[in-house]
N, C-alpha and C. Protein backbone atom coordinates (compact mmCIF):
# COMPACT_ATOMS: atom_id res chain seq x y z
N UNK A 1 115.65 84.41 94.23
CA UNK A 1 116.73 83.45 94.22
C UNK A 1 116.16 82.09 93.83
N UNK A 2 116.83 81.49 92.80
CA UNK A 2 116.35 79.73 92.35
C UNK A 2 115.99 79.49 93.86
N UNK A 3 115.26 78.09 93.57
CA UNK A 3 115.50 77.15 94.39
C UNK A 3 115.41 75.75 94.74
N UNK A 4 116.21 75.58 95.06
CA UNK A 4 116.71 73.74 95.20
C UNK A 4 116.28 72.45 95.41
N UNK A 5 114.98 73.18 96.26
CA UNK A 5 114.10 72.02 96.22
C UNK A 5 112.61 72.53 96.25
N UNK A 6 111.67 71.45 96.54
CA UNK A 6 110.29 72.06 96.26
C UNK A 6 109.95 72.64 97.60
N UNK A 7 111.19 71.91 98.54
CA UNK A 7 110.88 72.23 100.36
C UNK A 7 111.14 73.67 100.23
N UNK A 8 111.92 74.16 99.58
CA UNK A 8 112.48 75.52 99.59
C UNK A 8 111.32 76.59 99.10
N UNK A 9 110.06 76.66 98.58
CA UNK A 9 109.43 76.90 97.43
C UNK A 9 108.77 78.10 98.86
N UNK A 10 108.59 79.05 98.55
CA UNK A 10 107.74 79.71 99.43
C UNK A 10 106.16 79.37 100.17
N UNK A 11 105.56 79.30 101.19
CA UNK A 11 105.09 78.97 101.97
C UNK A 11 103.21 78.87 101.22
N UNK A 12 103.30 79.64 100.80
CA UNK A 12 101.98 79.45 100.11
C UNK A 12 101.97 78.47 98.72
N UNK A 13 102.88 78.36 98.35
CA UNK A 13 103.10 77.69 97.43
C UNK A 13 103.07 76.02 97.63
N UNK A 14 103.76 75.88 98.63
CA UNK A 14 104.01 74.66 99.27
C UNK A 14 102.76 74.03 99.91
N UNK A 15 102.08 74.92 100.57
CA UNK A 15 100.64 74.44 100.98
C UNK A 15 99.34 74.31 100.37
N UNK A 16 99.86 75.22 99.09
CA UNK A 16 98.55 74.88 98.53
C UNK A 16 98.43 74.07 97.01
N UNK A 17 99.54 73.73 96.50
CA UNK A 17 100.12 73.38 95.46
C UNK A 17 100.17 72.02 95.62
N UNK A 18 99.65 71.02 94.70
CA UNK A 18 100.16 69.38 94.55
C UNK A 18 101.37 69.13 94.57
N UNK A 19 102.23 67.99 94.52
CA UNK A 19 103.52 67.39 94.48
C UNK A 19 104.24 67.98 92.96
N UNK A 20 103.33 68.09 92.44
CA UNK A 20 103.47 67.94 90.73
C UNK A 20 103.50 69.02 90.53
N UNK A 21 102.63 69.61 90.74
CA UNK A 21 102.89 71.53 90.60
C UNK A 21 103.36 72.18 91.22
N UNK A 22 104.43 71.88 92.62
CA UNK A 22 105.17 72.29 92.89
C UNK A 22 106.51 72.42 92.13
N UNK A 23 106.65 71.38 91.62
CA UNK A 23 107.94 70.62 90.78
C UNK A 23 107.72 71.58 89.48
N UNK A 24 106.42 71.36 89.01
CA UNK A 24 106.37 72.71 87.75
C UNK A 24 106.98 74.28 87.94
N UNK A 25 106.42 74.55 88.98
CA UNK A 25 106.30 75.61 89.65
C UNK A 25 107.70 75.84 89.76
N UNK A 26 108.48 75.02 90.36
CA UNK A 26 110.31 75.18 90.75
C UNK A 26 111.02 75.63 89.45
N UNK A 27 110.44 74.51 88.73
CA UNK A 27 111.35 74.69 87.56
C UNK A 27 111.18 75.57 86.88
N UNK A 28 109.92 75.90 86.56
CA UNK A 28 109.46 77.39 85.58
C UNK A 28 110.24 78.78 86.49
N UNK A 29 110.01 78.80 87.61
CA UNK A 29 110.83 79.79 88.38
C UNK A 29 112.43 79.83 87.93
N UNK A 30 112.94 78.53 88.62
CA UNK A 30 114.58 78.41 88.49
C UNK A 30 114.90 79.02 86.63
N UNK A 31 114.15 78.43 85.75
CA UNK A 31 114.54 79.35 84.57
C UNK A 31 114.17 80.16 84.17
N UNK A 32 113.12 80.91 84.77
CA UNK A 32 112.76 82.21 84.11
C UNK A 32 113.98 82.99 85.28
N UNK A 33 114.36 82.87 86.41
CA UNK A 33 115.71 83.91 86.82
C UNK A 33 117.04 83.67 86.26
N UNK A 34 116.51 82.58 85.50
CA UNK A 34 118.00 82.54 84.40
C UNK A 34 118.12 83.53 82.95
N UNK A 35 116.73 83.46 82.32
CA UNK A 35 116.31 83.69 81.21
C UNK A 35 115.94 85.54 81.87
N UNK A 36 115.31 86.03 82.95
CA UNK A 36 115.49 87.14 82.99
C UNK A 36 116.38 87.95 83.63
N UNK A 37 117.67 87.28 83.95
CA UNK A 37 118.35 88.22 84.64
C UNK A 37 118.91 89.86 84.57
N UNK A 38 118.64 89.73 83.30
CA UNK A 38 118.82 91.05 82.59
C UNK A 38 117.87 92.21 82.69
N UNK A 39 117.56 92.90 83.47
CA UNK A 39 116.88 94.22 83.17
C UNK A 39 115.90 94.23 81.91
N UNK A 40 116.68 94.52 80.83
CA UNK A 40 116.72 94.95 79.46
C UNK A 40 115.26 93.73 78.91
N UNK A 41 115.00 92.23 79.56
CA UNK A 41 114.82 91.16 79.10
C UNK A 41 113.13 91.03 79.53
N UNK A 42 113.22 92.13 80.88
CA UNK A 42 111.81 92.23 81.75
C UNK A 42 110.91 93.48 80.82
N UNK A 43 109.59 93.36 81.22
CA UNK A 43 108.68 94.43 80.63
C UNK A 43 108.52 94.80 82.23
N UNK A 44 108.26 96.16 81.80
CA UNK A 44 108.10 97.36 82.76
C UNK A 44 109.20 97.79 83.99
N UNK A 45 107.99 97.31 85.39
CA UNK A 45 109.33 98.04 85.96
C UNK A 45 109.52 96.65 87.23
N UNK A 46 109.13 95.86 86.90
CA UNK A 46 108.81 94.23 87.44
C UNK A 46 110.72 93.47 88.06
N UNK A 47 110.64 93.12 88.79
CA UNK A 47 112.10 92.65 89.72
C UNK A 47 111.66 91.39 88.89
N UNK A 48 113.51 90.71 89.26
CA UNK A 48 113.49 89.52 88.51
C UNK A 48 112.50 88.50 89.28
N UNK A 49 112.84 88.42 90.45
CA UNK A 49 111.82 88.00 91.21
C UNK A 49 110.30 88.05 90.92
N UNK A 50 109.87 89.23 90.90
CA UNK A 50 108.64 88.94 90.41
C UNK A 50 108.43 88.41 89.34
N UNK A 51 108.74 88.66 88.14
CA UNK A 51 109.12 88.05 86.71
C UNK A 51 109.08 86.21 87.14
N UNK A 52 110.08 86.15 87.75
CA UNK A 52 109.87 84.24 87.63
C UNK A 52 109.06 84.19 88.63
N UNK A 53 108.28 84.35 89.45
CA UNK A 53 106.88 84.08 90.27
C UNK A 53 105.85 84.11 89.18
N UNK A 54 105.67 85.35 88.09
CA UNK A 54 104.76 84.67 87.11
C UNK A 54 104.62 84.29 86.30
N UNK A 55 106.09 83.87 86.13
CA UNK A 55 106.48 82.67 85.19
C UNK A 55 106.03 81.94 85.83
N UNK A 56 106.18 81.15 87.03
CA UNK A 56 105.86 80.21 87.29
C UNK A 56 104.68 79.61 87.48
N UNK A 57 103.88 80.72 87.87
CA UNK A 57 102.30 80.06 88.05
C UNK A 57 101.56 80.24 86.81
N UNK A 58 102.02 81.25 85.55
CA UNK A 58 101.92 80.66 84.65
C UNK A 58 101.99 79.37 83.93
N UNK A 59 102.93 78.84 84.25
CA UNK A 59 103.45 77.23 84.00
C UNK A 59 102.87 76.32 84.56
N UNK A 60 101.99 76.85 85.86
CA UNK A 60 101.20 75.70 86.96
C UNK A 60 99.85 75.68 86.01
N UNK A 61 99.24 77.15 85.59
CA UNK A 61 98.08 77.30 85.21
C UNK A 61 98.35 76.65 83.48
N UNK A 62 98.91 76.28 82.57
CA UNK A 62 99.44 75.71 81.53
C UNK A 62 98.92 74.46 81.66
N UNK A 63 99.66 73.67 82.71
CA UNK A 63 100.01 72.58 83.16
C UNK A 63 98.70 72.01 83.00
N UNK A 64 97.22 72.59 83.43
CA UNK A 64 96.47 72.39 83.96
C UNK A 64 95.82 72.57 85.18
N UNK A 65 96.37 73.23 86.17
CA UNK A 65 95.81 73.60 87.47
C UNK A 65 95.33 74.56 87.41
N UNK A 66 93.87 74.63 88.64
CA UNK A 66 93.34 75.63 88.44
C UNK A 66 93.48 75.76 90.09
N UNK A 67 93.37 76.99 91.16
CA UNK A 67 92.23 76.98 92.26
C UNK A 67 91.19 77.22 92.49
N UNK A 68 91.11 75.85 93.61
CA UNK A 68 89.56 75.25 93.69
C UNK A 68 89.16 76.64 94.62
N UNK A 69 87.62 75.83 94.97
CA UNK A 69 87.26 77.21 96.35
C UNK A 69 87.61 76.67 97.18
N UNK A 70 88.42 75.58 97.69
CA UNK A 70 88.54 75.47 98.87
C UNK A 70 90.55 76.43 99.09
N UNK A 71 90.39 77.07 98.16
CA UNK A 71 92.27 77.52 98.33
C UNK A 71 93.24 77.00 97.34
N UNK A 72 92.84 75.74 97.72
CA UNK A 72 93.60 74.57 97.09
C UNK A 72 94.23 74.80 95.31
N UNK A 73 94.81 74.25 94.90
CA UNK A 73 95.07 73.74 93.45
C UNK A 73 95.00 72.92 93.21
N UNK A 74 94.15 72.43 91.63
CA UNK A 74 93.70 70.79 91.67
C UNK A 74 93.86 70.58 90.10
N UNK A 75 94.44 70.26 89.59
CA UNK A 75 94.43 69.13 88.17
C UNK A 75 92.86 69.21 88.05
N UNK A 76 92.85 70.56 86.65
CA UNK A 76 91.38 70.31 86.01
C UNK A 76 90.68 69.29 85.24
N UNK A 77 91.74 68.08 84.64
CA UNK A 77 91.84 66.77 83.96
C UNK A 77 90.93 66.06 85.33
């Protein structure tokens, strides 16, 4: 399910994610369950859900973030 804010963002995400890559992270999600809602639109046998989860950290790892060793995610710039 989208979601509305970055407070909303699932729990690992939220803790380990910057301000900024959370906000990436939302948005790459909120439209990839737009863009895959369709069955037909996904490869294999992947829920839409999963589909925009790696959309999204795709879009974090794009962005520039990597994780550090401490857990964390950090702006490789």
């Amino acid at each position: 399910m989208p979601y509305a804010r970055d407070e909303d963002l699932p729990e690992a995400v939220r803790e380990h994610l910057p301000a900024h890559a959370r906000e990436i992270y939302r948005k790459a999600f909120n439209n990839a369950w737009d863009e895959y809602a369709s069955p037909a639109e996904r490869r294999h046998d992947d829920s839409r859900e999963e589909v925009s989860h790696k959309v999204a950290w795709a879009a974090v790892k794009k962005a520039g973030y990597a994780r550090g060793a401490d857990g964390d995610w950090h702006n490789r710039d």
